[in-house]
Protein backbone atom coordinates (compact mmCIF):
# COMPACT_ATOMS: atom_id res chain seq x y z
CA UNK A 1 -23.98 -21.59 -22.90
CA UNK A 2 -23.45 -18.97 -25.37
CA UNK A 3 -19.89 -18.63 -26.97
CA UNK A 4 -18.16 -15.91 -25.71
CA UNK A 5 -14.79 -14.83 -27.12
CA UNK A 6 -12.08 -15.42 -25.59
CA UNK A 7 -9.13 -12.61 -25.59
CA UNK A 8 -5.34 -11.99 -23.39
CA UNK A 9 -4.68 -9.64 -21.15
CA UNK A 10 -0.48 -8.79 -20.66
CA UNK A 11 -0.21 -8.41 -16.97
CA UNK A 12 2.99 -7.42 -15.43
CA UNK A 13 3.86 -10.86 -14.13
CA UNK A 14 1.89 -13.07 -16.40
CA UNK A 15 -0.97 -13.20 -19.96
CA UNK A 16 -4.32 -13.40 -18.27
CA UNK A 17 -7.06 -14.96 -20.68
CA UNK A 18 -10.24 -13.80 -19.91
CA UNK A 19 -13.75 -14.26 -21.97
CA UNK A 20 -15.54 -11.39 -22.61
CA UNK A 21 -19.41 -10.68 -22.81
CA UNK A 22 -21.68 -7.78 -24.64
CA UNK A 23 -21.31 -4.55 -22.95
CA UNK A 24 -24.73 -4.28 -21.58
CA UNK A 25 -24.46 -2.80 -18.36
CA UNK A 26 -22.16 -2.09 -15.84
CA UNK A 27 -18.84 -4.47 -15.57
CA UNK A 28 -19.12 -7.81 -13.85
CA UNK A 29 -15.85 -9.59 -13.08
CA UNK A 30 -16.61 -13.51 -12.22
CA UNK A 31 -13.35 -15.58 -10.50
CA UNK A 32 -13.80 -18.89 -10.32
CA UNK A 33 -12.38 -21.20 -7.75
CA UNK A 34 -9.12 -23.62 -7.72
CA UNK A 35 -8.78 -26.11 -10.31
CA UNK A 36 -11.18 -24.54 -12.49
CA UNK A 37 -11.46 -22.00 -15.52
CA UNK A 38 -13.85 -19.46 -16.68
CA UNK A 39 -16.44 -21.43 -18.25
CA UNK A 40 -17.00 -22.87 -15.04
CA UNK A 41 -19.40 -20.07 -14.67
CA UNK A 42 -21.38 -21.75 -17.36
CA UNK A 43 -24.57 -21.70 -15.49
CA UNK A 44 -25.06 -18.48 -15.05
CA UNK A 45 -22.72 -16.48 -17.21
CA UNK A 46 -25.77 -16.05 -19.82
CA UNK A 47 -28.16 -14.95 -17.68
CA UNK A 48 -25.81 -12.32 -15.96
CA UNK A 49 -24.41 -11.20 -19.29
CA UNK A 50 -27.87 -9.82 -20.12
CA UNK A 51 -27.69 -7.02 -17.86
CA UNK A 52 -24.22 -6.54 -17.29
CA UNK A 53 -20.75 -6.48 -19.45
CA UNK A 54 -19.30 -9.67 -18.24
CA UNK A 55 -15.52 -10.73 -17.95
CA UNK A 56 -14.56 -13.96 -16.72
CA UNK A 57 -11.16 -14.76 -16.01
CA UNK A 58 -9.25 -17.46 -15.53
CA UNK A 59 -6.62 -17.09 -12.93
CA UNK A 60 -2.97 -17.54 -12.79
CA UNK A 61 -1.98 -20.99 -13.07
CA UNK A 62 -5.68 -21.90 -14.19
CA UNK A 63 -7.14 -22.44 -17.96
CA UNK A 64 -5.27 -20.51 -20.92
CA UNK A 65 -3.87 -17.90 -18.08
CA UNK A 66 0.29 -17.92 -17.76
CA UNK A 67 1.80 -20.26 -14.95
CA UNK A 68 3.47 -18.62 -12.03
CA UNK A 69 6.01 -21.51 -10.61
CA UNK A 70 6.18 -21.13 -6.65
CA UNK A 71 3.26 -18.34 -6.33
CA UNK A 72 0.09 -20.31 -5.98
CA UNK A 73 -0.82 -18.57 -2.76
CA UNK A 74 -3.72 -16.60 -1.40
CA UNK A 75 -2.10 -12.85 -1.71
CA UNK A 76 -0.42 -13.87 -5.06
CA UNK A 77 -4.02 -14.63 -6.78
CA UNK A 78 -5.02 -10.83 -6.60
CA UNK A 79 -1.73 -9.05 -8.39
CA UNK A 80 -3.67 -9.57 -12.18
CA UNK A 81 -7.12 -9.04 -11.15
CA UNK A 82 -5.71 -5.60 -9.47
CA UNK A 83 -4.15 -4.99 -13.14
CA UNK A 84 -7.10 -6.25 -14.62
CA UNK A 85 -9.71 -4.09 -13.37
CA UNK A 86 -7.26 -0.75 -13.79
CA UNK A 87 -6.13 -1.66 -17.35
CA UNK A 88 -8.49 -3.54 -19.43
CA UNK A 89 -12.01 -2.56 -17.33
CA UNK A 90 -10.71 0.99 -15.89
CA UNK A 91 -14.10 1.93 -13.53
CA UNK A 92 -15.02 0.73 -10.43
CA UNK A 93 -16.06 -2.75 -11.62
CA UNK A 94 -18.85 -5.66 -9.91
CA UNK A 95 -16.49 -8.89 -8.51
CA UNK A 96 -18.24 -11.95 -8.34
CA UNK A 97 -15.93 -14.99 -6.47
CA UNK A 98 -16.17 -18.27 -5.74
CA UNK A 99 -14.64 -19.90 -3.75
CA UNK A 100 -10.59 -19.18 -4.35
CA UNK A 101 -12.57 -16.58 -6.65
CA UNK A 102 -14.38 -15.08 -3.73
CA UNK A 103 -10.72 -15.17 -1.22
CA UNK A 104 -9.19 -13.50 -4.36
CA UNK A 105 -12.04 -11.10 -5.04
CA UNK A 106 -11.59 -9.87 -0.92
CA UNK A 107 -8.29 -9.54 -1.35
CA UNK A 108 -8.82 -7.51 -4.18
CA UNK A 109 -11.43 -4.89 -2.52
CA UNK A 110 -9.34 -4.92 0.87
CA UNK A 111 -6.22 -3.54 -1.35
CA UNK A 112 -8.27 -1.34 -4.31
CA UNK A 113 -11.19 -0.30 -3.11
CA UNK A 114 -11.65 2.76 -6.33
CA UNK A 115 -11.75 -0.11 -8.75
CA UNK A 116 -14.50 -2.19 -6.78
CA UNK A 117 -18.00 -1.50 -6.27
CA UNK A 118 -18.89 -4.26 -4.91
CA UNK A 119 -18.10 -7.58 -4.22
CA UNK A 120 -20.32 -11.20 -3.99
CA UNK A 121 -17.77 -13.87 -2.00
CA UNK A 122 -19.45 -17.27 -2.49
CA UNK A 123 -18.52 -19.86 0.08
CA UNK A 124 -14.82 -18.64 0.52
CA UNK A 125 -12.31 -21.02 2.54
CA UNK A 126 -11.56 -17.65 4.01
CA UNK A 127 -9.96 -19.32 7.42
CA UNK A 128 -8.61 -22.75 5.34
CA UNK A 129 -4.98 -23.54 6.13
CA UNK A 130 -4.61 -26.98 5.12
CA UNK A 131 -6.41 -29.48 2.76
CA UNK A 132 -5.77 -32.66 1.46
CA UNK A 133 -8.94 -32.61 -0.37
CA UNK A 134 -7.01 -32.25 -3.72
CA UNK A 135 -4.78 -34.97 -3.27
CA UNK A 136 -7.03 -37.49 -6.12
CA UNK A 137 -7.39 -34.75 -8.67
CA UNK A 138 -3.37 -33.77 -8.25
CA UNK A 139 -2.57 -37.87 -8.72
CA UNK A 140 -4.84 -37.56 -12.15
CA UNK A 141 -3.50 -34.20 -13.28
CA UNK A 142 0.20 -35.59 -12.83
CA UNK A 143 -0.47 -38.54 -15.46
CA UNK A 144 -0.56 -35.92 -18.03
CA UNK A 145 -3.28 -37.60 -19.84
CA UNK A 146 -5.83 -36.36 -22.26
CA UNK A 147 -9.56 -34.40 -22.00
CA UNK A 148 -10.76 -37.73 -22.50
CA UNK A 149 -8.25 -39.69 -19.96
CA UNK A 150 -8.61 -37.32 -17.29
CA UNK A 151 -12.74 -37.90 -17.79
CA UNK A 152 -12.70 -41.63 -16.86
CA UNK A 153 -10.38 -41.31 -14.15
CA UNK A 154 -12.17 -38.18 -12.41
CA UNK A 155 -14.96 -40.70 -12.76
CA UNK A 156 -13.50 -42.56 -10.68
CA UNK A 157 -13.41 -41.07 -7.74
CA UNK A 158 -17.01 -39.06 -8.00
CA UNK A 159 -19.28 -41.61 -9.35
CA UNK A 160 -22.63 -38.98 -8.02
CA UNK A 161 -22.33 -36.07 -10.78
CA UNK A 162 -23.76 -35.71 -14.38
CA UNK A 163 -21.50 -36.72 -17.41
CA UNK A 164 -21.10 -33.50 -18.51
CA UNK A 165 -20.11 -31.53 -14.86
CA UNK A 166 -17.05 -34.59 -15.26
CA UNK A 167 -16.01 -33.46 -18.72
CA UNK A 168 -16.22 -29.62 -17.94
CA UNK A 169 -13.89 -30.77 -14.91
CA UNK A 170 -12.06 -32.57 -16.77
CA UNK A 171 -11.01 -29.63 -19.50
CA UNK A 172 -10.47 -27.45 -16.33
CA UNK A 173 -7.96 -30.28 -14.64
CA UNK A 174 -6.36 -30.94 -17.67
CA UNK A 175 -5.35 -27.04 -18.22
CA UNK A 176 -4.49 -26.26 -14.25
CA UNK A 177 -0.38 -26.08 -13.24
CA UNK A 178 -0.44 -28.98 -11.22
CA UNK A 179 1.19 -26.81 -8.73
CA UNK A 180 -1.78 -25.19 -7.88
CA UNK A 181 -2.70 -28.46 -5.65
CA UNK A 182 0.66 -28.31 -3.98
CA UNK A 183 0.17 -25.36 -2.39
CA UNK A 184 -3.36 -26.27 -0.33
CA UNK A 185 -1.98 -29.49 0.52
CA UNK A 186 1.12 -28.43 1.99
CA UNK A 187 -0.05 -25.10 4.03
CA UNK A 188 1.49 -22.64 1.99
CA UNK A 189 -1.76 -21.57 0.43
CA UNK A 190 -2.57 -19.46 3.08
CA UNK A 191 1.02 -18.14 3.83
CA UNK A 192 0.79 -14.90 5.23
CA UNK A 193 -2.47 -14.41 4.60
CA UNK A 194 -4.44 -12.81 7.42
CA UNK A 195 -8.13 -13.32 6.39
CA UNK A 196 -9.63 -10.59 9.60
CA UNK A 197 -7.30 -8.08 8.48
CA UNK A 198 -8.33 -8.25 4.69
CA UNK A 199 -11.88 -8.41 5.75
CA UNK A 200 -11.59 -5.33 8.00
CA UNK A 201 -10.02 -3.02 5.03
CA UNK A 202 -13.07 -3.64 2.59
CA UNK A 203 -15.12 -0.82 2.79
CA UNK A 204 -16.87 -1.85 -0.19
CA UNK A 205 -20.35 -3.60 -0.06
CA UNK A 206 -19.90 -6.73 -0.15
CA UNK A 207 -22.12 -10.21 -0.06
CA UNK A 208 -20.91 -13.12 1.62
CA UNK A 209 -22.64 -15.86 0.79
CA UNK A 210 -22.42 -19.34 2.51
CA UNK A 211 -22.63 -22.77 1.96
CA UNK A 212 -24.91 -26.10 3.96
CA UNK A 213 -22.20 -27.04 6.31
CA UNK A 214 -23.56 -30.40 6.02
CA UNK A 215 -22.65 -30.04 2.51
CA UNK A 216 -18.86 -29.17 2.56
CA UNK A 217 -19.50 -25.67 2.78
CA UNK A 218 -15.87 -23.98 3.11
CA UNK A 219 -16.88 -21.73 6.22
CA UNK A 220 -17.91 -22.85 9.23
CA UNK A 221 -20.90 -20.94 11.07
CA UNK A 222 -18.13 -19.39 13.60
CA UNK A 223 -15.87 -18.09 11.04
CA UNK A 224 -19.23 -16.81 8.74
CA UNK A 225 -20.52 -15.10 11.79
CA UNK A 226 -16.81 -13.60 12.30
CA UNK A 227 -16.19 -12.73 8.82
CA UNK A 228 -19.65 -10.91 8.51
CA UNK A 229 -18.74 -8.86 11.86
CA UNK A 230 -15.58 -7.90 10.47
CA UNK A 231 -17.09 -6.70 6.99
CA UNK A 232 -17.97 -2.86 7.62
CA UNK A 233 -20.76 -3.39 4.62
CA UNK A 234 -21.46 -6.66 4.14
CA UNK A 235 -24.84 -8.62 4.05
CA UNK A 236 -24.65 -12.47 4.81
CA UNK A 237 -26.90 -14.78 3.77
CA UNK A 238 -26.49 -19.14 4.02
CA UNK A 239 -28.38 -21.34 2.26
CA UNK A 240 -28.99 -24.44 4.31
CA UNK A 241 -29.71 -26.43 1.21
CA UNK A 242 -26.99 -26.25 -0.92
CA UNK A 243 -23.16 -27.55 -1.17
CA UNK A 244 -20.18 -25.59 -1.68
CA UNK A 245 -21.11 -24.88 -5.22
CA UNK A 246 -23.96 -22.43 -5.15
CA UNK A 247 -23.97 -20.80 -8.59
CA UNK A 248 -23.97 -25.05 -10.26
CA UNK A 249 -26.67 -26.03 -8.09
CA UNK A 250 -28.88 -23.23 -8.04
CA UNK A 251 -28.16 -21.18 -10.80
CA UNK A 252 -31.53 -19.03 -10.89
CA UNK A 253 -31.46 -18.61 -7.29
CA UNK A 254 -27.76 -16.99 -7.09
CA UNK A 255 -28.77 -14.72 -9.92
CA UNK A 256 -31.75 -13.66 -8.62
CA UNK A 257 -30.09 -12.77 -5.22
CA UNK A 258 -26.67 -11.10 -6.59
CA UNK A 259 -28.80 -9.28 -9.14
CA UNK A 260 -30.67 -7.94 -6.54
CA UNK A 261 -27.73 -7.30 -4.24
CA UNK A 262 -25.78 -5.48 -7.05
CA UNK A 263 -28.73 -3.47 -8.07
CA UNK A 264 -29.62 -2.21 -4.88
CA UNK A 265 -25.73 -1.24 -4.92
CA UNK A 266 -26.47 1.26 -8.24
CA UNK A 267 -29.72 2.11 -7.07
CA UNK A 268 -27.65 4.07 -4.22
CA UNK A 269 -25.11 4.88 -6.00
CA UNK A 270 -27.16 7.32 -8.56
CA UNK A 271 -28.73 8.79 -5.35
CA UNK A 272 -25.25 10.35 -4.21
């Protein structure tokens, strides 16, 4: 991955760190998902930032971003990506989300929909209440222990992926609020959140892209098929093959298909 530079945004509430690409083309925004950072869009970050002028963020609570004690929930994620986009990017800006990303990226559209145009929602736990699914990574993070600490013990408890996914995850784990994990164990992550009501105010286009639910994918087919009826202009696509994280596992797939969904997006847009 190429080294991009990393800079601070002051947000109302909190400093948002974000890392910023060459400006060349329109603005992409890419949110990753919980426990994570920025660079975990390492995959694909170069090839996007080729034809686009790409921010990636890392959200409240997550990487070099500001803690926010007690606000770790769905509708809180969105308050500096809202800022974000109006102050530091001011046009209608390209959101790429995954996962937590992609809830917070909906939330986003559903609330400014002048400083979206357009938004790609991989595998969001849109209808997730409750998880325990954090629990191991929480019991690390609380040890306070080093890059190199938290490494061996995430190893642990995945012994199937590549030394170097474990040390990204580890630098990711080892900068999160361990808060964060609180929240999605304990329900209050999706505190009044009301995922068909946010869906039904986008009015942006919007992608939603889904995961193998025989690989953890975080929507069932019910709740994809409702959340695609409830987007006024989305396009859905699954991929039958793939786990939860798309963009790691097939990174020149997902840029081929969001490239082509967000140029079809300008394509129309010039025409009016």
């Amino acid at each position: 991955m190429t080294i991009y530079p990393e800079k601070k945004f002051a947000a109302s509430t909190i400093e948002v760190n974000y890392a910023e690409g060459p400006n060349n083309g329109p603005p992409l925004v890419l949110i990753h998902g919980v426990g994570g950072r920025w660079a975990n869009w390492s995959a694909v970050i170069d090839d996007f930032a080729k034809d686009w002028h790409v921010y990636a963020v890392d959200l409240r609570g997550h990487g070099d971003s500001g803690r926010t004690p007690n606000r770790y929930r769905f509708i809180d994620y969105p308050i500096e990506i809202v800022e974000f986009l109006r102050n530091v990017i001011g046009e209608p800006a390209f959101l790429v989300g995954h996962s937590l990303g992609a809830v917070t990226a909906a939330g986003v559209s559903a609330v400014t929909p002048d400083q979206v145009a357009a938004a790609v929602l991989e595998d969001p736990p849109l209808y997730v209440e409750q998880t325990s699914q954090f629990q191991a990574t929480y019991d690390i993070r609380m040890k306070n222990l080093s890059v190199s600490e938290t490494a061996v013990e995430l190893r642990k408890i995945d012994t199937s992926s590549s030394n170097e996914s474990i040390a990204k995850r580890a630098v990711s784990v080892a900068k999160v609020d361990p808060e964060v994990w609180v929240f999605p164990g304990d329900g209050q992550l999706a505190e009044s959140w009301d995922p068909d009501a946010v869906l039904s105010e986008i009015k942006t286009p919007v992608l939603l892209m889904q995961a193998s639910t025989d690989m953890g994918a975080a929507l069932s087919d019910s709740e994809a098929t409702k959340a695609d009826d409830l987007l006024i202009n989305g396009r859905y696509v699954k991929w039958d093959d793939v786990g939860h994280g798309m963009h790691d596992a097939q990174p020149e797939r997902f840029v081929e298909l969001v490239n082509t969904f967000l140029t079809q997006i300008l394509r129309k847009q010039a025409k009016t």
